[in-house]
C-alpha atoms as a PDB file:
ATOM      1  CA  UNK A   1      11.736   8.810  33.939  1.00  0.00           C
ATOM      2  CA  UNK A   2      14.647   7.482  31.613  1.00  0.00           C
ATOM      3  CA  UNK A   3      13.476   6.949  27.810  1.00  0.00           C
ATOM      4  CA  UNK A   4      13.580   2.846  27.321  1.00  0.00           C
ATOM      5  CA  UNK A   5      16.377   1.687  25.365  1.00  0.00           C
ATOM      6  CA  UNK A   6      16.142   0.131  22.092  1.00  0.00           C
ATOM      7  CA  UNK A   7      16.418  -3.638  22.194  1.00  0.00           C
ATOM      8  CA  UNK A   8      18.082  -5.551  19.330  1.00  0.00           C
ATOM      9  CA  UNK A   9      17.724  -9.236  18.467  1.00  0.00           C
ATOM     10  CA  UNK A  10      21.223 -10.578  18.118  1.00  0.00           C
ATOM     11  CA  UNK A  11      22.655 -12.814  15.684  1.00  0.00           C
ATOM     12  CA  UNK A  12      25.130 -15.388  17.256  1.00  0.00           C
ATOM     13  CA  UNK A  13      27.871 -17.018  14.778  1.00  0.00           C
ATOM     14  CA  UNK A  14      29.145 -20.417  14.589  1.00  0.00           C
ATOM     15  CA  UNK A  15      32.419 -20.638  15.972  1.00  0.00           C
ATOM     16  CA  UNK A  16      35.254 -19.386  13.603  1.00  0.00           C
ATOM     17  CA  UNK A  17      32.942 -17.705  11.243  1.00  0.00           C
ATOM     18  CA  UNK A  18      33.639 -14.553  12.326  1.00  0.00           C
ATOM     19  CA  UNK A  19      36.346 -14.031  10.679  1.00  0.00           C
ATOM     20  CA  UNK A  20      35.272 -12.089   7.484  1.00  0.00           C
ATOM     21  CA  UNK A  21      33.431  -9.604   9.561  1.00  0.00           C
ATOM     22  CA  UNK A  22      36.932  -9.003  11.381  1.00  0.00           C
ATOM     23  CA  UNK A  23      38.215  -7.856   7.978  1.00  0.00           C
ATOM     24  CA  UNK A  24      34.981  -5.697   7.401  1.00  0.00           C
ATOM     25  CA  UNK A  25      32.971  -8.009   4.877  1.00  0.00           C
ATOM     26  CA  UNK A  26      29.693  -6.851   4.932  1.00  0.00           C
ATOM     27  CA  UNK A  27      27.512  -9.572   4.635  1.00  0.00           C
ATOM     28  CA  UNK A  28      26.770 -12.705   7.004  1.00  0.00           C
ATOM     29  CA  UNK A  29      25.432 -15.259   5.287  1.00  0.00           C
ATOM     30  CA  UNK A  30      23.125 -17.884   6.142  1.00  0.00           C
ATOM     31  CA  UNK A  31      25.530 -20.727   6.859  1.00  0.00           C
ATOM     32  CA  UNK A  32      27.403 -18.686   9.046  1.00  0.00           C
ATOM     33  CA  UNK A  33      24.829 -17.873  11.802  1.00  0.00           C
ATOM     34  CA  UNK A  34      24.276 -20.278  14.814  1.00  0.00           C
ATOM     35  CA  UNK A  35      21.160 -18.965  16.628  1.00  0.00           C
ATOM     36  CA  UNK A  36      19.116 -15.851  16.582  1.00  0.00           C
ATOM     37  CA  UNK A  37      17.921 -14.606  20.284  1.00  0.00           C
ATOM     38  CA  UNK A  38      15.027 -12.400  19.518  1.00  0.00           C
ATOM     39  CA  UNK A  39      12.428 -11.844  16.764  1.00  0.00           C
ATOM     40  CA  UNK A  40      14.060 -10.174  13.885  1.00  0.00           C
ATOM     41  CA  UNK A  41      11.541  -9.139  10.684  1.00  0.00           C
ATOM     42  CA  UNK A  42      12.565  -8.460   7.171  1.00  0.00           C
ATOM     43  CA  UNK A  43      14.556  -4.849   7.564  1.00  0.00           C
ATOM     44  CA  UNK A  44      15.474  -4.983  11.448  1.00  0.00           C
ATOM     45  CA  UNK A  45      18.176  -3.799  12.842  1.00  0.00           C
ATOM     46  CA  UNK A  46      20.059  -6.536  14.530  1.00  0.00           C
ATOM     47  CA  UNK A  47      23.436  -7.091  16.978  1.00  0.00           C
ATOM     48  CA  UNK A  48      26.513  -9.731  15.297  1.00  0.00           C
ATOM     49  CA  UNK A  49      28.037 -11.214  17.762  1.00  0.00           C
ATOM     50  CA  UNK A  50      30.572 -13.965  18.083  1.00  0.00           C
ATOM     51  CA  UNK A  51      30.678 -17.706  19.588  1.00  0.00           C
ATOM     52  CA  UNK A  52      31.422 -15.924  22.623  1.00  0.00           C
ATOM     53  CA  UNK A  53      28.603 -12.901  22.757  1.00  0.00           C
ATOM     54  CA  UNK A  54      31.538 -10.197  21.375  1.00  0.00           C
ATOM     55  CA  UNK A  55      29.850  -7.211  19.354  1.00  0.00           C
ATOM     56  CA  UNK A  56      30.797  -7.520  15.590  1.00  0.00           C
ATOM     57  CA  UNK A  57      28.220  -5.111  13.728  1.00  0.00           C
ATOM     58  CA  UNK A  58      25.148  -3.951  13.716  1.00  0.00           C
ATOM     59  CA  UNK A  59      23.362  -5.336  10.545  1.00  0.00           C
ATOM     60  CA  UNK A  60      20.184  -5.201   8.438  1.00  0.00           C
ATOM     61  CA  UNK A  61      18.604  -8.730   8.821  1.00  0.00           C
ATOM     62  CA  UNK A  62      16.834 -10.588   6.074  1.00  0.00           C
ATOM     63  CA  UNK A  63      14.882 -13.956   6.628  1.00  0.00           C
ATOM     64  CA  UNK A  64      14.430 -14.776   2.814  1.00  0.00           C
ATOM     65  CA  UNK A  65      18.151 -14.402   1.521  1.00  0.00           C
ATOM     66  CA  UNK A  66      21.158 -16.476   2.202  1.00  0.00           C
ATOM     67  CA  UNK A  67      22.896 -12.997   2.725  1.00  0.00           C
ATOM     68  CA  UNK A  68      20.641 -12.937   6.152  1.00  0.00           C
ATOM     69  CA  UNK A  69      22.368  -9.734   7.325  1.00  0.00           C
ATOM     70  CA  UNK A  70      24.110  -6.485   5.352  1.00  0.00           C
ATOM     71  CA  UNK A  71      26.413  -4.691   7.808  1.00  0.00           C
ATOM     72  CA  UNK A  72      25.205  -1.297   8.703  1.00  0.00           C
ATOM     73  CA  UNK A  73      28.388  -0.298  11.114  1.00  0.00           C
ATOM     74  CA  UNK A  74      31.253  -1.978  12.612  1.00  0.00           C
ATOM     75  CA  UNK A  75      30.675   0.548  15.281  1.00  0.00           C
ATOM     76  CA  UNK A  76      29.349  -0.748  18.497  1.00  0.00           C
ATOM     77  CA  UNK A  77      27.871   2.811  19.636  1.00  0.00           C
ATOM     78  CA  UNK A  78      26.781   3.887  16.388  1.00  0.00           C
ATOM     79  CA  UNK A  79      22.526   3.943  16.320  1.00  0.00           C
ATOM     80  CA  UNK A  80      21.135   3.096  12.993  1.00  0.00           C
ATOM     81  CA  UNK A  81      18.681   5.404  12.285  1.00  0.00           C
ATOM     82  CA  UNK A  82      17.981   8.707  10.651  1.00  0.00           C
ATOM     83  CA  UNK A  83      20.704  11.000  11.772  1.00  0.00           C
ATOM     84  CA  UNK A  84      22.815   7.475  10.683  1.00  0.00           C
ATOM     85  CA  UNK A  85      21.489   7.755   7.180  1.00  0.00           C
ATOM     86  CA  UNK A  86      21.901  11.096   6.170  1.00  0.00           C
ATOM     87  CA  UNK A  87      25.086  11.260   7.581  1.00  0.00           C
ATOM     88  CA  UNK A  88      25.671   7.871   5.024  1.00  0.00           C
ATOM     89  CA  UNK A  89      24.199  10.066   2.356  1.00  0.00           C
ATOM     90  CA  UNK A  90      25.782  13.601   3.275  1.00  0.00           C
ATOM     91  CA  UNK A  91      29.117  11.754   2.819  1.00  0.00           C
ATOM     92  CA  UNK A  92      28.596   9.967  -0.304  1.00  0.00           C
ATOM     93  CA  UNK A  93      26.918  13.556  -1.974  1.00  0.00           C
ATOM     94  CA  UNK A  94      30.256  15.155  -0.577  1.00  0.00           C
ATOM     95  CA  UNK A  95      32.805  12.612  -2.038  1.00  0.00           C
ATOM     96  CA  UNK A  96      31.103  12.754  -5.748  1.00  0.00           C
ATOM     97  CA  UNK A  97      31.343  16.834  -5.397  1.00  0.00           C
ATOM     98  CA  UNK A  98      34.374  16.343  -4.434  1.00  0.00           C
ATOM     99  CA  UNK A  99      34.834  14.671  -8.162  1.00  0.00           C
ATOM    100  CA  UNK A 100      33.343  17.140  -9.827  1.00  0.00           C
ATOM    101  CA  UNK A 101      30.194  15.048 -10.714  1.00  0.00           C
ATOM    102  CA  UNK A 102      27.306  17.791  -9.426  1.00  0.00           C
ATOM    103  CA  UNK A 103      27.041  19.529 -12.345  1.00  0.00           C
ATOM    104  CA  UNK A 104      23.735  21.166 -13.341  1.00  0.00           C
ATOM    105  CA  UNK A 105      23.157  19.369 -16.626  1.00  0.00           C
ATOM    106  CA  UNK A 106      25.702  16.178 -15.311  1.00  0.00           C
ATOM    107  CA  UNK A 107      24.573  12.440 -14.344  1.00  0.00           C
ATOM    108  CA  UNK A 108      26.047  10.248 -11.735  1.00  0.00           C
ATOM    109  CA  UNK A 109      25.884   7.414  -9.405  1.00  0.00           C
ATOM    110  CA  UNK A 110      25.404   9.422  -5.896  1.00  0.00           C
ATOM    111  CA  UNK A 111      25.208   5.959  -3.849  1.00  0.00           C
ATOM    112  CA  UNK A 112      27.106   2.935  -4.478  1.00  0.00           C
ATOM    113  CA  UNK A 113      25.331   0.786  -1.982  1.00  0.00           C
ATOM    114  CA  UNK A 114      27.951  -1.001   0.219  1.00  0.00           C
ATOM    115  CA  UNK A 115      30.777   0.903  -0.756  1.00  0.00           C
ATOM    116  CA  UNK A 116      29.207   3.808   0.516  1.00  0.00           C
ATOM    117  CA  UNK A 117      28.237   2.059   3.360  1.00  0.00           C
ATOM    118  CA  UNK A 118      24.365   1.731   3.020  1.00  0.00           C
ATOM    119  CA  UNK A 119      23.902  -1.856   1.747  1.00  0.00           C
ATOM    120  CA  UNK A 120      21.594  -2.220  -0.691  1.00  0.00           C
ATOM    121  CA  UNK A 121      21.101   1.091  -1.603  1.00  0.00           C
ATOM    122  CA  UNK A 122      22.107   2.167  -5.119  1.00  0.00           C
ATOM    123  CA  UNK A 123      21.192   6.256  -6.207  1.00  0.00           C
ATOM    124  CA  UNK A 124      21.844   7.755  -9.281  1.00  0.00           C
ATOM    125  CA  UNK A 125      21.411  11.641  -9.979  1.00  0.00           C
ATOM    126  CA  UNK A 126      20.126  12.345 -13.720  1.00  0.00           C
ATOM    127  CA  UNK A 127      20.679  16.353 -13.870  1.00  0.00           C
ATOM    128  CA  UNK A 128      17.754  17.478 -11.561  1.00  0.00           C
ATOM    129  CA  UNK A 129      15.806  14.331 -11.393  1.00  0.00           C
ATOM    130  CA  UNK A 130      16.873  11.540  -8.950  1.00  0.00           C
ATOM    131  CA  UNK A 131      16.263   7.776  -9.122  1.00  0.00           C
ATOM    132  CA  UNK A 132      16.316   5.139  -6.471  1.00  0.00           C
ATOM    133  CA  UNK A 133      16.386   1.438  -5.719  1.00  0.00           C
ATOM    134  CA  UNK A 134      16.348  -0.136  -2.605  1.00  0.00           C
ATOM    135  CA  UNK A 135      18.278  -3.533  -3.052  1.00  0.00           C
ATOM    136  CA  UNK A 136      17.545  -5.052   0.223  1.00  0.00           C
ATOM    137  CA  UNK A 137      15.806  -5.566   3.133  1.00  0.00           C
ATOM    138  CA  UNK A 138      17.489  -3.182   5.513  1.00  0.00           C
ATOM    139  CA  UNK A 139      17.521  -0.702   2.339  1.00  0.00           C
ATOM    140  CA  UNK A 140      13.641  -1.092   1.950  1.00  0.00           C
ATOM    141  CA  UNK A 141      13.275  -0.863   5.564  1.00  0.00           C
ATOM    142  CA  UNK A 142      14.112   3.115   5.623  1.00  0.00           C
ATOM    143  CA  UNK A 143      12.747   3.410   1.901  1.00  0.00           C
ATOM    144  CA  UNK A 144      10.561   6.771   3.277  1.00  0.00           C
ATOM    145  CA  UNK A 145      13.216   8.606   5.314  1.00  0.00           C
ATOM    146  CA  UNK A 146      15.910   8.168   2.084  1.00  0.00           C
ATOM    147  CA  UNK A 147      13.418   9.464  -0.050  1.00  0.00           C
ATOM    148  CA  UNK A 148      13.193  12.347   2.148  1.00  0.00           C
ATOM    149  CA  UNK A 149      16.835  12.588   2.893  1.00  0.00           C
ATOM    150  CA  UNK A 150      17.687  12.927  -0.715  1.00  0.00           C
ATOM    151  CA  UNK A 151      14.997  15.547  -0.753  1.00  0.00           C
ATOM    152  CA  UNK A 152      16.292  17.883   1.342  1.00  0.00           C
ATOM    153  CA  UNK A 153      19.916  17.081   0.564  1.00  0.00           C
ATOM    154  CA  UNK A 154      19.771  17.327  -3.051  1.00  0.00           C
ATOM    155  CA  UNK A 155      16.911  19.565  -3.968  1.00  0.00           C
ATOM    156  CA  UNK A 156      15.395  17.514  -7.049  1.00  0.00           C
ATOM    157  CA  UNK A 157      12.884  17.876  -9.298  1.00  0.00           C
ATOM    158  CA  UNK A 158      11.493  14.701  -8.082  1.00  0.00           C
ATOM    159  CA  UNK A 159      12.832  11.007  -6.765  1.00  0.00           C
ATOM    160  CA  UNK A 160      12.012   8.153  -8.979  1.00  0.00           C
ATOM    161  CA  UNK A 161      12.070   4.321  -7.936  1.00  0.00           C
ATOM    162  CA  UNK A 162      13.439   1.648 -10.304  1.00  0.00           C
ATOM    163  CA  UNK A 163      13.080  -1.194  -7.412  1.00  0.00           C
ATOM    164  CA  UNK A 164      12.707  -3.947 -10.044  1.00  0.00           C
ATOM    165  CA  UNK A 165      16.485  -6.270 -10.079  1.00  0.00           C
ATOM    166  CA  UNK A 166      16.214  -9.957  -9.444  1.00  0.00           C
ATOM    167  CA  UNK A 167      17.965  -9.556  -5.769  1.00  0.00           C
ATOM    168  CA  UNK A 168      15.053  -8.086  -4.563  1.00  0.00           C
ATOM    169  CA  UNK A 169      13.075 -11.535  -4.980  1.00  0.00           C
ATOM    170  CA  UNK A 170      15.799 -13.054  -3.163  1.00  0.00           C
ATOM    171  CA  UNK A 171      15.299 -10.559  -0.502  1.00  0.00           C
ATOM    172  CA  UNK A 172      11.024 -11.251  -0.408  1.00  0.00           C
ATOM    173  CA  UNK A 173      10.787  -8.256  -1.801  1.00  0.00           C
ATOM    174  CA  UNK A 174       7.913  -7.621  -5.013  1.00  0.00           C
ATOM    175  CA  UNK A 175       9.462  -4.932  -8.012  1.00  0.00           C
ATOM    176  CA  UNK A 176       8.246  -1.308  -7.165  1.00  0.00           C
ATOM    177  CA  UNK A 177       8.582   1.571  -9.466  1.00  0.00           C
ATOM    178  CA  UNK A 178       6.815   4.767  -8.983  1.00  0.00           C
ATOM    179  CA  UNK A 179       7.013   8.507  -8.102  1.00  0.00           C
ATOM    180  CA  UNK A 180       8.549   8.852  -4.228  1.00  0.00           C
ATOM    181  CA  UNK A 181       8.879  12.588  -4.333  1.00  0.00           C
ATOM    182  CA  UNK A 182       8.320  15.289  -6.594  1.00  0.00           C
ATOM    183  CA  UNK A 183       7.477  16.259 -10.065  1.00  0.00           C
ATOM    184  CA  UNK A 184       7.338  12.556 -12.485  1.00  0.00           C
ATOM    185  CA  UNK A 185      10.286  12.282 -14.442  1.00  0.00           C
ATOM    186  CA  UNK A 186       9.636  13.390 -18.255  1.00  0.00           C
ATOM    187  CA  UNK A 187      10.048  10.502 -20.894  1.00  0.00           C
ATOM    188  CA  UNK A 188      13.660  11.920 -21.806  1.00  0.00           C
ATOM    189  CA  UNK A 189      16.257  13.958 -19.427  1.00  0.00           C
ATOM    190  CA  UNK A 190      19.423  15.630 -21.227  1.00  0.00           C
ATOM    191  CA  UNK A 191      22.519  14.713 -19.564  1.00  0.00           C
ATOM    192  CA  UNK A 192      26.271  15.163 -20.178  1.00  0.00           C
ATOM    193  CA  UNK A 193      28.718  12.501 -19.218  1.00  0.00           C
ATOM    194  CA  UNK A 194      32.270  13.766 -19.760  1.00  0.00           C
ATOM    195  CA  UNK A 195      32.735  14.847 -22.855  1.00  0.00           C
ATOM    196  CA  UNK A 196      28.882  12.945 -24.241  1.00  0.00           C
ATOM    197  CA  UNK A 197      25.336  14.415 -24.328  1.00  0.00           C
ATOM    198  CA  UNK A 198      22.908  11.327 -24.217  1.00  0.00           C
ATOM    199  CA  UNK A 199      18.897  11.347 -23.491  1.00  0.00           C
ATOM    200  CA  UNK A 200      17.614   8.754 -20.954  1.00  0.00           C
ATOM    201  CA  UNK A 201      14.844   7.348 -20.100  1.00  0.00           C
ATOM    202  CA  UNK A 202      14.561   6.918 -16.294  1.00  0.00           C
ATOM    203  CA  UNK A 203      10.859   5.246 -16.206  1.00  0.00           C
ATOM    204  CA  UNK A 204      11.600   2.745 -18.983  1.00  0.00           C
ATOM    205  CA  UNK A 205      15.593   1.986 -19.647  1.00  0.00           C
ATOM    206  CA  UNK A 206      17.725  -0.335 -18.243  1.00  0.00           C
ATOM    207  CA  UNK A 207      18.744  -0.225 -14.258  1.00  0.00           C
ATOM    208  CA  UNK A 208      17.842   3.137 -13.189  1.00  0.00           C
ATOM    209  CA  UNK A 209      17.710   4.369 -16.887  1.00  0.00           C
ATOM    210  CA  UNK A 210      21.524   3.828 -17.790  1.00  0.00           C
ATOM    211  CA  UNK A 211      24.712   2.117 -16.471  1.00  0.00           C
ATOM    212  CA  UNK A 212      25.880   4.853 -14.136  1.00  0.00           C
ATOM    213  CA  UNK A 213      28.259   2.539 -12.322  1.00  0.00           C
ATOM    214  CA  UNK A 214      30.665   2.554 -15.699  1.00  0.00           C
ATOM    215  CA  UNK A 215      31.050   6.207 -16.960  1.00  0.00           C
ATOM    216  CA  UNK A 216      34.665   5.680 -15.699  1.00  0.00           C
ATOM    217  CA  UNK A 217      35.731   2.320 -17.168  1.00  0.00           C
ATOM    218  CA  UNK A 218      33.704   4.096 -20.722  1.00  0.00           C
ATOM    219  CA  UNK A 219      35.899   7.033 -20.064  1.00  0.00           C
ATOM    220  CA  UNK A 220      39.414   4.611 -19.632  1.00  0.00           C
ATOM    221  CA  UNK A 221      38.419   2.682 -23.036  1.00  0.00           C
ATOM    222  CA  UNK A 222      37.968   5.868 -24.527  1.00  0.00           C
ATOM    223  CA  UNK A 223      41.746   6.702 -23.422  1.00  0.00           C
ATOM    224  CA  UNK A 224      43.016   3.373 -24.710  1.00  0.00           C
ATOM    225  CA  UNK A 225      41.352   3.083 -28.045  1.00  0.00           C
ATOM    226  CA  UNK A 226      41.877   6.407 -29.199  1.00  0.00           C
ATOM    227  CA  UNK A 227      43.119   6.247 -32.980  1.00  0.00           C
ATOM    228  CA  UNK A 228      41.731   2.396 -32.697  1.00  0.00           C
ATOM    229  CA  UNK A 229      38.614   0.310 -34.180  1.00  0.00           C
ATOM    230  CA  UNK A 230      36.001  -0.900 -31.038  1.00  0.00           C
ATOM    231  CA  UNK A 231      33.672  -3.275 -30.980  1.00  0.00           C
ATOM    232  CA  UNK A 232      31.218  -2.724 -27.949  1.00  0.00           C
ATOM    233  CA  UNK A 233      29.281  -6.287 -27.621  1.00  0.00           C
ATOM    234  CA  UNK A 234      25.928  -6.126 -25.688  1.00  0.00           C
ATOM    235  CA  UNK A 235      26.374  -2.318 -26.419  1.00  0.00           C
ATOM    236  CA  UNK A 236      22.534  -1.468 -25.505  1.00  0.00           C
ATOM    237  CA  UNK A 237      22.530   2.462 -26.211  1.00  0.00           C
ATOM    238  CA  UNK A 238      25.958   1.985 -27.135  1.00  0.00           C
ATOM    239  CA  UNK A 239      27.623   4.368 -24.019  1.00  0.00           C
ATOM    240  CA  UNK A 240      31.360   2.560 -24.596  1.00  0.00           C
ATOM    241  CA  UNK A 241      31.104   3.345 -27.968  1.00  0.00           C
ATOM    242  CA  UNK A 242      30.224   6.215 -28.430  1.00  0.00           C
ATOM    243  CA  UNK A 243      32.390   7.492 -25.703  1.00  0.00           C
ATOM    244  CA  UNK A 244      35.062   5.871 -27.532  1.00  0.00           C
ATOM    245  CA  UNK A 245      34.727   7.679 -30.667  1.00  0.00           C
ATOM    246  CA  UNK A 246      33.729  10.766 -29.518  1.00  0.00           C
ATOM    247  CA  UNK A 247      37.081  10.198 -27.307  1.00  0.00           C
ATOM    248  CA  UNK A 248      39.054   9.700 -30.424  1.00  0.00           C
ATOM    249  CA  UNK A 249      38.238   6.267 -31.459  1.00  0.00           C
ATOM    250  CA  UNK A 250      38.830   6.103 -35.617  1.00  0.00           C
ATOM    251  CA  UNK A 251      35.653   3.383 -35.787  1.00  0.00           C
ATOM    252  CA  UNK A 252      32.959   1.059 -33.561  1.00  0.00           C
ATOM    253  CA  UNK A 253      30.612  -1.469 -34.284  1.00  0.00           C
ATOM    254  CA  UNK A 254      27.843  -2.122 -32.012  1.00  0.00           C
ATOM    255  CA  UNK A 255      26.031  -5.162 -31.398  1.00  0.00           C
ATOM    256  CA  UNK A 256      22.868  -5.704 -29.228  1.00  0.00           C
ATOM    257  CA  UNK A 257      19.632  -8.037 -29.583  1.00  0.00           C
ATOM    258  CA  UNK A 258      17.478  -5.159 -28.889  1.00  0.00           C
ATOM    259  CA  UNK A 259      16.545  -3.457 -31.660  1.00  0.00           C
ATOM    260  CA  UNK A 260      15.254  -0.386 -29.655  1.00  0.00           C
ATOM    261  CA  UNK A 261      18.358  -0.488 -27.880  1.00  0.00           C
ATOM    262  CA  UNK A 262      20.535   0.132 -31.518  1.00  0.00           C
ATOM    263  CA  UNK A 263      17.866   2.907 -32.846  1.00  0.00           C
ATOM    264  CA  UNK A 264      18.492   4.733 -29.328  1.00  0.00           C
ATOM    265  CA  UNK A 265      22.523   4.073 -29.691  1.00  0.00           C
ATOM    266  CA  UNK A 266      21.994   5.516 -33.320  1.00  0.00           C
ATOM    267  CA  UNK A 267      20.132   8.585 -32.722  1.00  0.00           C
ATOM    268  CA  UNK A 268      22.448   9.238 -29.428  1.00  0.00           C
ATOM    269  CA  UNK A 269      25.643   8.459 -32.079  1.00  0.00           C
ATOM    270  CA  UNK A 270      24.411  11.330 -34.534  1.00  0.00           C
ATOM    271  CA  UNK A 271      23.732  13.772 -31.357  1.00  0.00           C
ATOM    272  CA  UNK A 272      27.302  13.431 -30.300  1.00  0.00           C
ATOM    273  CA  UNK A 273      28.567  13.732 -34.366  1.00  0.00           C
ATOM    274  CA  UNK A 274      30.025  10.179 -34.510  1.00  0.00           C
ATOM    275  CA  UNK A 275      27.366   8.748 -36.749  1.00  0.00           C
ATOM    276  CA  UNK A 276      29.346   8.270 -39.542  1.00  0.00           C
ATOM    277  CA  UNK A 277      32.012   6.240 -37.944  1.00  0.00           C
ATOM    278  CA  UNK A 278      29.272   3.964 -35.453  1.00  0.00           C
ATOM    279  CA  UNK A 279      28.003   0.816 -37.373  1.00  0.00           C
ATOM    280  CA  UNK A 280      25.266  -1.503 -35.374  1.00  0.00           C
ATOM    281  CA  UNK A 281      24.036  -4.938 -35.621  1.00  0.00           C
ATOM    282  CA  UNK A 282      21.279  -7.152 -33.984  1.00  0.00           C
ATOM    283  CA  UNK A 283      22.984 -10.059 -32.633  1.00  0.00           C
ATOM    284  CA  UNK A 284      20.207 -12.680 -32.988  1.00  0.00           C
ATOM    285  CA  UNK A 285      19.793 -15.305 -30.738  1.00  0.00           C
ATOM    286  CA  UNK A 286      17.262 -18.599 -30.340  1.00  0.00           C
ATOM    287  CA  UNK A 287      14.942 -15.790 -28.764  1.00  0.00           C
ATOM    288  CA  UNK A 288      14.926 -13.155 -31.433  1.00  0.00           C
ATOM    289  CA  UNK A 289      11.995 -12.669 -33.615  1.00  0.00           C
END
């Protein structure tokens, strides 16, 4: 006997709204969609198709959002599934090796959600620790086999979730943060960032512990103001700053409401020997103390 194939529901667009899918936008939002045949739950895998029944993508659905799907392939023989994911993940790992990002003691983003083509999923690689969050539906959907993926692939420590940004409500989805895999993350991992040491916290900081997503713009300003005075507003732990002026920069001022955030930009300041040309100030607002 045959093995049963997998049904889909299938999301039909209004006529004329297919047109950003032609050019590979990945999202369908919720004014776009006519009718959906089928039940489709939070996470499933569902069929785009046109006014006239033509394949589009195959998409993550999501009830609660007015982005109700998150293109998984413009492929119409491509099955979304395991093999689907880690060859997603196998390719983004690749490209930042490729960069030169792997290093032991290094930290990078290793997924950059839809431009690596796994919407909603955004992974960042602290040295030997990893941390995770899953964005979206579709992305909490295969929450267990990416944390296993990323197990196998990169060989951590352990996998850490920071599930907590505001999209996720949009999505129906409650804040998680936790150990997935592994040993717990300690309250401070070493890292180097180009030329920068810094300490971060992965349970506690910001995002997934730091702004992975803009070593390279930190590393351009550092280019352009060398032999120059910066001023990095809403600095938090000061990373364009102190990149800066360890880059070359002659002085910086930082300025940030969070007091915490200026003692941590202070102490990393003095461990990369810019200390005595980084200033800080707490911008009060109507909501400081």
């Amino acid at each position: 006997m045959s093995a049963a194939v997998p049904t889909h529901s299938k999301v039909w667009l209004k006529r004329g709204r297919e047109k950003s899918l032609l050019r590979k936008h990945p999202w369908v939002f919720s004014g776009a969609i006519e009718r959906v045949q089928g039940e489709a739950g939070p996470g499933d895998t569902v069929e785009i198709v046109d006014a006239a029944g033509a394949f589009l993508a195959w998409a993550a659905y999501s009830p609660a959002s007015q982005i109700r799907a998150r293109v998984w392939s413009f492929e119409p023989h491509e099955s979304i599934g395991a093999a689907f994911l880690r060859a997603r993940l196998e390719r983004a790992i690749e490209s930042r090796r490729q960069l030169g990002l792997l290093g032991a003691d290094t930290a990078c983003r290793l997924v950059f959600a839809e431009s690596d083509g796994l919407p909603g999923l955004v992974v960042d690689r602290y040295a030997d620790f990893i941390v995770c969050q899953f964005l979206s539906a579709g992305a909490e959907r295969w929450r267990a086999e990416v944390a296993d993926l990323l197990a196998e692939l990169c060989s951590p420590r352990g996998i850490y979730e920071r599930s907590e940004a505001s999209v996720r409500r949009k999505e129906g989805l409650a804040s998680q943060r936790g150990l997935l895999r592994g040993e717990a993350p300690p309250a401070e991992i070493e890292v180097r960032m180009g030329a920068t040491h810094w300490l971060i916290d992965v349970a506690n900081g910001q995002k997934t512990g730091a702004y992975l997503d803009q070593q390279r713009n930190r590393a351009r300003v550092a280019e352009l103001a060398a032999g120059a005075e910066v001023l990095d507003a809403f600095a938090y732990t000061g990373g364009f700053a102190i990149t800066a002026l360890v880059g070359g920069a002659s002085a910086a001022t930082l300025v940030e409401s969070s007091a915490e955030a200026l003692r941590t930009a202070e102490r990393e300041a003095a461990a990369n020997g810019v200390a005595d040309v980084a200033s800080s100030l707490r911008a009060c607002s109507t909501s400081c103390e």
